[in-house]
Protein backbone atom coordinates (compact mmCIF):
# COMPACT_ATOMS: atom_id res chain seq x y z
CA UNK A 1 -49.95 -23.22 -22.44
CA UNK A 2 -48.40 -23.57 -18.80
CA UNK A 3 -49.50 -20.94 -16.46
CA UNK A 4 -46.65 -22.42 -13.84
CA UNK A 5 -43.67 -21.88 -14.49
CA UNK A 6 -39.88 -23.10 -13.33
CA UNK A 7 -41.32 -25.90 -11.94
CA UNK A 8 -41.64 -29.13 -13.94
CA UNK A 9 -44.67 -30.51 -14.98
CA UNK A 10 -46.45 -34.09 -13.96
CA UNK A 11 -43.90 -34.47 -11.40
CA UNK A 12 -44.03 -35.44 -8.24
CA UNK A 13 -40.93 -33.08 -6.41
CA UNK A 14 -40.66 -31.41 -2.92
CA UNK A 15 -41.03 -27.95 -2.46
CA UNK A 16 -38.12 -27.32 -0.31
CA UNK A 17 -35.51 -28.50 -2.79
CA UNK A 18 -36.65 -26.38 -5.54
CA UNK A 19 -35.03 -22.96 -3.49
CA UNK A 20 -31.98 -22.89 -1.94
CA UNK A 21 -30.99 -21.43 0.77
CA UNK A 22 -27.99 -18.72 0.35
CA UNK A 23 -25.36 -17.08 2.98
CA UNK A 24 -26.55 -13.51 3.12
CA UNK A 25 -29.51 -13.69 1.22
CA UNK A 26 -33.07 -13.87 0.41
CA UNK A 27 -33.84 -16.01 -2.62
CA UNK A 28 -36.82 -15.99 -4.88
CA UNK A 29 -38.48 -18.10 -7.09
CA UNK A 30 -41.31 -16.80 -9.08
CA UNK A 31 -43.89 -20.10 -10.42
CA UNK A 32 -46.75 -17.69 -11.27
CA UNK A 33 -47.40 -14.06 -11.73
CA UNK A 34 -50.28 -12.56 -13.21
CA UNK A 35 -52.82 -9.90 -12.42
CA UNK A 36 -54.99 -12.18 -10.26
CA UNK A 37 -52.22 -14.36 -8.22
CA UNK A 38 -49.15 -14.41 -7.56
CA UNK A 39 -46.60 -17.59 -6.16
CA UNK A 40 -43.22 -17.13 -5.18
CA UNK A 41 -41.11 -20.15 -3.59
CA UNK A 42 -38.72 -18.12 -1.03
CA UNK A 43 -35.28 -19.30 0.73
CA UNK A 44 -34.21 -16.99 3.89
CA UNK A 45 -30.62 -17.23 4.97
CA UNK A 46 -30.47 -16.11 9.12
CA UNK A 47 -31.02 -12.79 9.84
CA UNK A 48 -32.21 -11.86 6.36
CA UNK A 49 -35.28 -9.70 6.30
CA UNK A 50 -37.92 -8.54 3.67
CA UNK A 51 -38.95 -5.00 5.34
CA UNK A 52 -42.20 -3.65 6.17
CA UNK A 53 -44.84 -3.05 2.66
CA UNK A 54 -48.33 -3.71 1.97
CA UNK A 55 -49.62 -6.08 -0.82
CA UNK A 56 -53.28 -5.07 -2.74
CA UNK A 57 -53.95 -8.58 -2.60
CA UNK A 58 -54.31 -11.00 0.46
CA UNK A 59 -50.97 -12.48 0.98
CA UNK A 60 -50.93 -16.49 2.19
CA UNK A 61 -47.63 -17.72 3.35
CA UNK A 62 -46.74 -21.36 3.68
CA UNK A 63 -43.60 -21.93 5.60
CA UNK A 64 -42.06 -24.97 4.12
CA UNK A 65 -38.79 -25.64 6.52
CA UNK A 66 -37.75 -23.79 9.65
CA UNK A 67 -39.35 -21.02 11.45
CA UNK A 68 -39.99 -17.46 10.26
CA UNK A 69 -41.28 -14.32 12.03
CA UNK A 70 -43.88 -12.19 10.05
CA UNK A 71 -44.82 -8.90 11.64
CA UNK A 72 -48.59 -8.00 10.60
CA UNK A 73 -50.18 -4.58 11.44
CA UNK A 74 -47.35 -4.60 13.97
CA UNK A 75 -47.85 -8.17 15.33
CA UNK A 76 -45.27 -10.90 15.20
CA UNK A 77 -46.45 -14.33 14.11
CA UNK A 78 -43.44 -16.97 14.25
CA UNK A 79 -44.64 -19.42 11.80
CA UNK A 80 -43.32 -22.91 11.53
CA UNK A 81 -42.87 -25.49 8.90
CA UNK A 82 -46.06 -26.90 7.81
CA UNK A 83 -47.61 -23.94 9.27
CA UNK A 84 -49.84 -21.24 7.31
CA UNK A 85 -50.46 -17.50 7.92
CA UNK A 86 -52.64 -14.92 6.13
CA UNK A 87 -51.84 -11.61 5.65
CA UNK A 88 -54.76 -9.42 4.58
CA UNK A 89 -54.19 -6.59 2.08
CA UNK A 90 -53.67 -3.34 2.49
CA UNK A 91 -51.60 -3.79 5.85
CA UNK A 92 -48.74 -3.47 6.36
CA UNK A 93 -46.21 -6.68 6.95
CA UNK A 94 -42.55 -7.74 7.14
CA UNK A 95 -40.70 -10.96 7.50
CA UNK A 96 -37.39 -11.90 9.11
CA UNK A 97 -35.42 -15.04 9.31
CA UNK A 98 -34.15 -15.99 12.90
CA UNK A 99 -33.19 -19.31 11.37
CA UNK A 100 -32.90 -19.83 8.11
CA UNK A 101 -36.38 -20.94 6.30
CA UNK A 102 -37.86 -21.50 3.34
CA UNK A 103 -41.81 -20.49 2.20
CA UNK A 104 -44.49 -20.55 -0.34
CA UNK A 105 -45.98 -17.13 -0.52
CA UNK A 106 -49.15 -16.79 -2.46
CA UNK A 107 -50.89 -13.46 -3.33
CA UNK A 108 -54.48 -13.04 -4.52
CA UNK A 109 -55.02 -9.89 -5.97
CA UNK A 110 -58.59 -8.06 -6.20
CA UNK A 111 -60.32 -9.33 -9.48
CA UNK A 112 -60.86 -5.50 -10.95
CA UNK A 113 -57.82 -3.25 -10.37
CA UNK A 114 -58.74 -0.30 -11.94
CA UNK A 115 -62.15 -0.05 -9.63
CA UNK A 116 -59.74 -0.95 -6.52
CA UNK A 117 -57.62 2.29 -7.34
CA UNK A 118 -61.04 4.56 -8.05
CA UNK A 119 -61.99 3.30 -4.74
CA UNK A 120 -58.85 4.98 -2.78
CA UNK A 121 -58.99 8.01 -4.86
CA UNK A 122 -62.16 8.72 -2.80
């Protein structure tokens, strides 16, 4: 069983070429999603934006090629190839392309869900 997936196995491959980069758009690339974590290869064409949401889990971007601007809690963070940022859960965060760029974006999502949502209800 392969928990990764649209990436090859046992092989050694870059990153960068396994997204493309698209006029006009913002392209995804889902390798895992399950209830605990979440990694999405992503491919930003200039001036392409992913607006302002919250995650439940702790969102950890890896910026792969180029530059991209992430706006956390109303902060902007220009992020650069090779370069990490966190993004703790539950605030809110946005991300926009003032040169094309590609990332890794990896969400960890609280281990029990269910007691997560009983905790808000209060």
């Amino acid at each position: 069983m392969s928990y990764i997936k649209n990436i090859k196995s046992e092989t050694v491959l870059p990153l960068t070429a396994q997204v493309e980069v698209q006029p006009g758009q913002v392209v995804s690339k889902t390798l895992v999603q399950n209830d605990f974590v979440s990694m999405t290869l992503f491919a930003f064409d200039k001036d392409e934006e992913i607006s302002a949401h919250d995650s439940e889990g702790d969102a950890m971007v890896q910026v792969l090629d180029g530059t991209g601007r992430f706006t956390v809690g109303g902060t902007p963070y220009h992020v650069h190839a090779g370069e990490t940022l966190i993004m703790p859960a539950k605030i809110k965060h946005a991300v926009f392309a003032e040169e094309a760029f590609k990332m890794l974006l990896t969400v960890v999502f609280p281990t029990n869900r269910e007691e997560l949502k009983n905790e808000s209800n209060h």
